[in-house]
PDB file of N, CA and C in Angstrom:
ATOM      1  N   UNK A   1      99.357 108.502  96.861  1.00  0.00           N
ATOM      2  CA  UNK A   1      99.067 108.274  95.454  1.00  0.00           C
ATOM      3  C   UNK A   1      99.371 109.554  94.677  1.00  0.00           C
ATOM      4  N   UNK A   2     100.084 109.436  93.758  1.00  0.00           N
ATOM      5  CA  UNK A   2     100.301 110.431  92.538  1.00  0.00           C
ATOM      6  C   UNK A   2      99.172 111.193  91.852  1.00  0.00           C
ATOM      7  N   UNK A   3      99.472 112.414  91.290  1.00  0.00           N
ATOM      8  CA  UNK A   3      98.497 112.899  90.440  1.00  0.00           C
ATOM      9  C   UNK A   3      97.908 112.076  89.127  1.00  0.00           C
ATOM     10  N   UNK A   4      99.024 111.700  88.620  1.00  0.00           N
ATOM     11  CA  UNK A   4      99.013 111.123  87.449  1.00  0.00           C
ATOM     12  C   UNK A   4      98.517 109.937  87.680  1.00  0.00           C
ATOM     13  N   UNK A   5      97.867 109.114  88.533  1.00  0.00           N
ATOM     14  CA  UNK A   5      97.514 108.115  88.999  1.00  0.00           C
ATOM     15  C   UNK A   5      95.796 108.521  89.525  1.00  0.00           C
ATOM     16  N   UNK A   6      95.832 109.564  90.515  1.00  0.00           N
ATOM     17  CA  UNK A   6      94.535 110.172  90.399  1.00  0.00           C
ATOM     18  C   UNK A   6      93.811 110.744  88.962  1.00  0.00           C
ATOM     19  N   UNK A   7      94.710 111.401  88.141  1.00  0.00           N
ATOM     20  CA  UNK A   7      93.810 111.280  86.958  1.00  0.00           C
ATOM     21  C   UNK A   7      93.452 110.516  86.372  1.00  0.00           C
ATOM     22  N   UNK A   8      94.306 109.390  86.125  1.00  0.00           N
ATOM     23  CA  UNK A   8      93.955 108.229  85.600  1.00  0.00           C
ATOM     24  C   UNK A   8      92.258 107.603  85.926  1.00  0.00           C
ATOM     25  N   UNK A   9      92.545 107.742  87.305  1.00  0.00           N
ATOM     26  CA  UNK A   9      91.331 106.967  88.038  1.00  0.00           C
ATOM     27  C   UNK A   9      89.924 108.141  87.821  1.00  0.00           C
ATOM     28  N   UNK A  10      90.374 109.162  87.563  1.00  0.00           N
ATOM     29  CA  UNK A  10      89.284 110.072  87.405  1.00  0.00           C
ATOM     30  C   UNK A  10      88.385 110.019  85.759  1.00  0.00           C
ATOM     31  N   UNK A  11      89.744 109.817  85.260  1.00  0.00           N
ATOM     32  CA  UNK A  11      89.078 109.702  83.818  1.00  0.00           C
ATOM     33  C   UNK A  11      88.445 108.387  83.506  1.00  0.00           C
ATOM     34  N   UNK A  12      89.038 107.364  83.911  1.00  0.00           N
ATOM     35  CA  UNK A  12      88.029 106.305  84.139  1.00  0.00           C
ATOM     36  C   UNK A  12      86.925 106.152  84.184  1.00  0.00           C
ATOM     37  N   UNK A  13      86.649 107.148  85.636  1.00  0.00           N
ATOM     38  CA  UNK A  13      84.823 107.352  85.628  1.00  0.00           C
ATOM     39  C   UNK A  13      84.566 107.591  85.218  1.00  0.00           C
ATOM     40  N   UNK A  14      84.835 108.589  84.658  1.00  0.00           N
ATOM     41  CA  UNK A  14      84.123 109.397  83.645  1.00  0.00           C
ATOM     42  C   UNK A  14      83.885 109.190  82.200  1.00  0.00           C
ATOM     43  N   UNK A  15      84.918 108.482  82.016  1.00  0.00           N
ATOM     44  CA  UNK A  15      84.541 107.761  80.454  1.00  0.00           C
ATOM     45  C   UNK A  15      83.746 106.722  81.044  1.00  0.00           C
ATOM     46  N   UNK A  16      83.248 105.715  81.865  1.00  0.00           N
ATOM     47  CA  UNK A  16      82.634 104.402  82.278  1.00  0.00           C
ATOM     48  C   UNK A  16      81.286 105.014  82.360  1.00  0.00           C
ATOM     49  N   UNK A  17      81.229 106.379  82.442  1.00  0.00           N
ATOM     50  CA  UNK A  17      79.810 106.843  82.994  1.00  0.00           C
ATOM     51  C   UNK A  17      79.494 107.893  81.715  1.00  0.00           C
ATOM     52  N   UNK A  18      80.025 107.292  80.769  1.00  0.00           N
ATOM     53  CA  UNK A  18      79.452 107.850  78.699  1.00  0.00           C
ATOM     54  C   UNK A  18      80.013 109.207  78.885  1.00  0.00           C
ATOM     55  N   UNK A  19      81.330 109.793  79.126  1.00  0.00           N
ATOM     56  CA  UNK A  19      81.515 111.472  79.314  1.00  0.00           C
ATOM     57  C   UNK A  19      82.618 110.736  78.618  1.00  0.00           C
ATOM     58  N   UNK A  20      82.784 112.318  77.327  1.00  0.00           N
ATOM     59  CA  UNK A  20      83.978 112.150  76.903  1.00  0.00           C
ATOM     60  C   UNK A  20      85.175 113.168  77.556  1.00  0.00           C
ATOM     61  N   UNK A  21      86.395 113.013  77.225  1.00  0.00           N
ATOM     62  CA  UNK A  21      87.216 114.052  78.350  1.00  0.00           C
ATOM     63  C   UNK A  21      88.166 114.443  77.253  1.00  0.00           C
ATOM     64  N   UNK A  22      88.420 115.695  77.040  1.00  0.00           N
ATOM     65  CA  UNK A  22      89.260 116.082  76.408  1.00  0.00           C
ATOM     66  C   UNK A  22      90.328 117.064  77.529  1.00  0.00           C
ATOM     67  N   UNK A  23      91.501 117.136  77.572  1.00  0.00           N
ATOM     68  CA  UNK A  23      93.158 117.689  78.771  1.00  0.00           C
ATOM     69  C   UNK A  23      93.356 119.098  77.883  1.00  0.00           C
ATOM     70  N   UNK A  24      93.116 119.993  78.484  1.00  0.00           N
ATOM     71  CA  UNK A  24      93.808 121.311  78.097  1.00  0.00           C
ATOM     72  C   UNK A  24      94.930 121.541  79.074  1.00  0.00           C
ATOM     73  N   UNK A  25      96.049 121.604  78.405  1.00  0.00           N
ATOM     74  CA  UNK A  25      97.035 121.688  79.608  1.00  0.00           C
ATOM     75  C   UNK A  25      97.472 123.456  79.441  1.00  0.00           C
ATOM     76  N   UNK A  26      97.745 123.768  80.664  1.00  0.00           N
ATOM     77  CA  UNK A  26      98.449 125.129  81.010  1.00  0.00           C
ATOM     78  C   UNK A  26      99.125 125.602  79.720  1.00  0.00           C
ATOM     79  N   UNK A  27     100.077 125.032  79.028  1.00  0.00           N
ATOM     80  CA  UNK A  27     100.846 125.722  78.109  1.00  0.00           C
ATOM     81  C   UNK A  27      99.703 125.956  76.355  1.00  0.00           C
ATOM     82  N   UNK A  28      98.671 125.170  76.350  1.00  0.00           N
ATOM     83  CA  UNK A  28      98.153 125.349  75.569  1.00  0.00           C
ATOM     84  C   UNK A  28      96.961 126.534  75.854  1.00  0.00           C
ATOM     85  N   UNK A  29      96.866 127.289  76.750  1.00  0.00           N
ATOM     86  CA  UNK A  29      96.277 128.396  76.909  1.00  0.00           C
ATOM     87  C   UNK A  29      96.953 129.573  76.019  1.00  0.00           C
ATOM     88  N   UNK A  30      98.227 129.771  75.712  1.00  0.00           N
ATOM     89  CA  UNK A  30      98.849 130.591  75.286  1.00  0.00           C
ATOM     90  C   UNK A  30      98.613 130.778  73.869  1.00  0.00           C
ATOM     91  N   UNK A  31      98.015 129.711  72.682  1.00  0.00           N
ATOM     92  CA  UNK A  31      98.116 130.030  71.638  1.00  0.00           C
ATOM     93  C   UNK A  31      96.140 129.461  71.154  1.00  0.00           C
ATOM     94  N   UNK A  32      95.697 130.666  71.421  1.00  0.00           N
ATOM     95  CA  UNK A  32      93.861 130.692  71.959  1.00  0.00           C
ATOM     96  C   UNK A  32      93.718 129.939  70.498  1.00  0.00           C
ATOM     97  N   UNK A  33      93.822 130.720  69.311  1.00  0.00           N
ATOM     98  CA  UNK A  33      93.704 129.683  67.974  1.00  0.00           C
ATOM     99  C   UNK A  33      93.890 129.106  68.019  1.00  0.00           C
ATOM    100  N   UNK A  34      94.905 128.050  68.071  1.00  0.00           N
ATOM    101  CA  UNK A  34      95.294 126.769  68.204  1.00  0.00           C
ATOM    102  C   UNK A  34      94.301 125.909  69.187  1.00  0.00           C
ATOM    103  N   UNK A  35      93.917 126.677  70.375  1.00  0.00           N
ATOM    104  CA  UNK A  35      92.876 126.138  71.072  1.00  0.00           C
ATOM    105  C   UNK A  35      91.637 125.706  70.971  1.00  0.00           C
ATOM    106  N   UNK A  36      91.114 126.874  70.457  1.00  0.00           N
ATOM    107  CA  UNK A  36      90.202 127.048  70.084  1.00  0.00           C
ATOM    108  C   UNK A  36      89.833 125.524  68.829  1.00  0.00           C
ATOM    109  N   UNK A  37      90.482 125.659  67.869  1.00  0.00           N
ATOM    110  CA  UNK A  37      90.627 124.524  66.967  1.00  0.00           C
ATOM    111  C   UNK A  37      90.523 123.365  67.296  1.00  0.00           C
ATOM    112  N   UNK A  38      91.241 122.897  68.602  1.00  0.00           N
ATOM    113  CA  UNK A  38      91.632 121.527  69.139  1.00  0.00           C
ATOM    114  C   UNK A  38      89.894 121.522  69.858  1.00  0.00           C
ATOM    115  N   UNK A  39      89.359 122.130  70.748  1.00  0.00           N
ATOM    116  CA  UNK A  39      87.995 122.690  71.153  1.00  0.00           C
ATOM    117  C   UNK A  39      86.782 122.095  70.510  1.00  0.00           C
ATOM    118  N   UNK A  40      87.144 122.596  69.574  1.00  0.00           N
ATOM    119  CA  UNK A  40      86.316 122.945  68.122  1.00  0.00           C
ATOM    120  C   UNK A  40      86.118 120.978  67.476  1.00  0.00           C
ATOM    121  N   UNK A  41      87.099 120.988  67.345  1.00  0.00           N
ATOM    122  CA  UNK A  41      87.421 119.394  66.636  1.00  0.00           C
ATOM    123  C   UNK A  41      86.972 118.159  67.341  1.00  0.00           C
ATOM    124  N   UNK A  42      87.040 118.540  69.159  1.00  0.00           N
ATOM    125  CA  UNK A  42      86.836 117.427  69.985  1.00  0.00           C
ATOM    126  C   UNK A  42      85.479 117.323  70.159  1.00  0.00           C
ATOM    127  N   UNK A  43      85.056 118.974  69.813  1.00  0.00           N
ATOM    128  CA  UNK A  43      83.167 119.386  70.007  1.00  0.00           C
ATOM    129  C   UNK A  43      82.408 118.635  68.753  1.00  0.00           C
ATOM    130  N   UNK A  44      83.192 118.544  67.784  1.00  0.00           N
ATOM    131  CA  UNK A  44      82.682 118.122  66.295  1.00  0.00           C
ATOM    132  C   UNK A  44      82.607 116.335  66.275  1.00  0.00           C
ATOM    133  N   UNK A  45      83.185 116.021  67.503  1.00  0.00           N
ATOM    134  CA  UNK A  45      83.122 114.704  66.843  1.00  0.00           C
ATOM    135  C   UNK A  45      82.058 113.997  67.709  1.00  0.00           C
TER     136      UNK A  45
END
């Protein structure tokens, strides 16, 4: 089975079990403001 298939199934649970999930991927480490913001916005809602 694929990664992209294991996440799938991971996020599943985890949304089924009231968790919200927000994906920081590797390349978005590089621009921390921008991060930070996206962070910030997913924390706010």
């Amino acid at each position: 089975m694929g990664n992209k298939e294991r996440d799938k199934r991971h996020l599943a649970t985890l949304e089924s079990m009231g968790w919200r999930v927000m994906t920081i991927w590797d390349c978005e480490l590089k621009n921390t403001a921008a991060l930070a913001r996206k962070i910030d916005t997913f924390m706010s809602k």
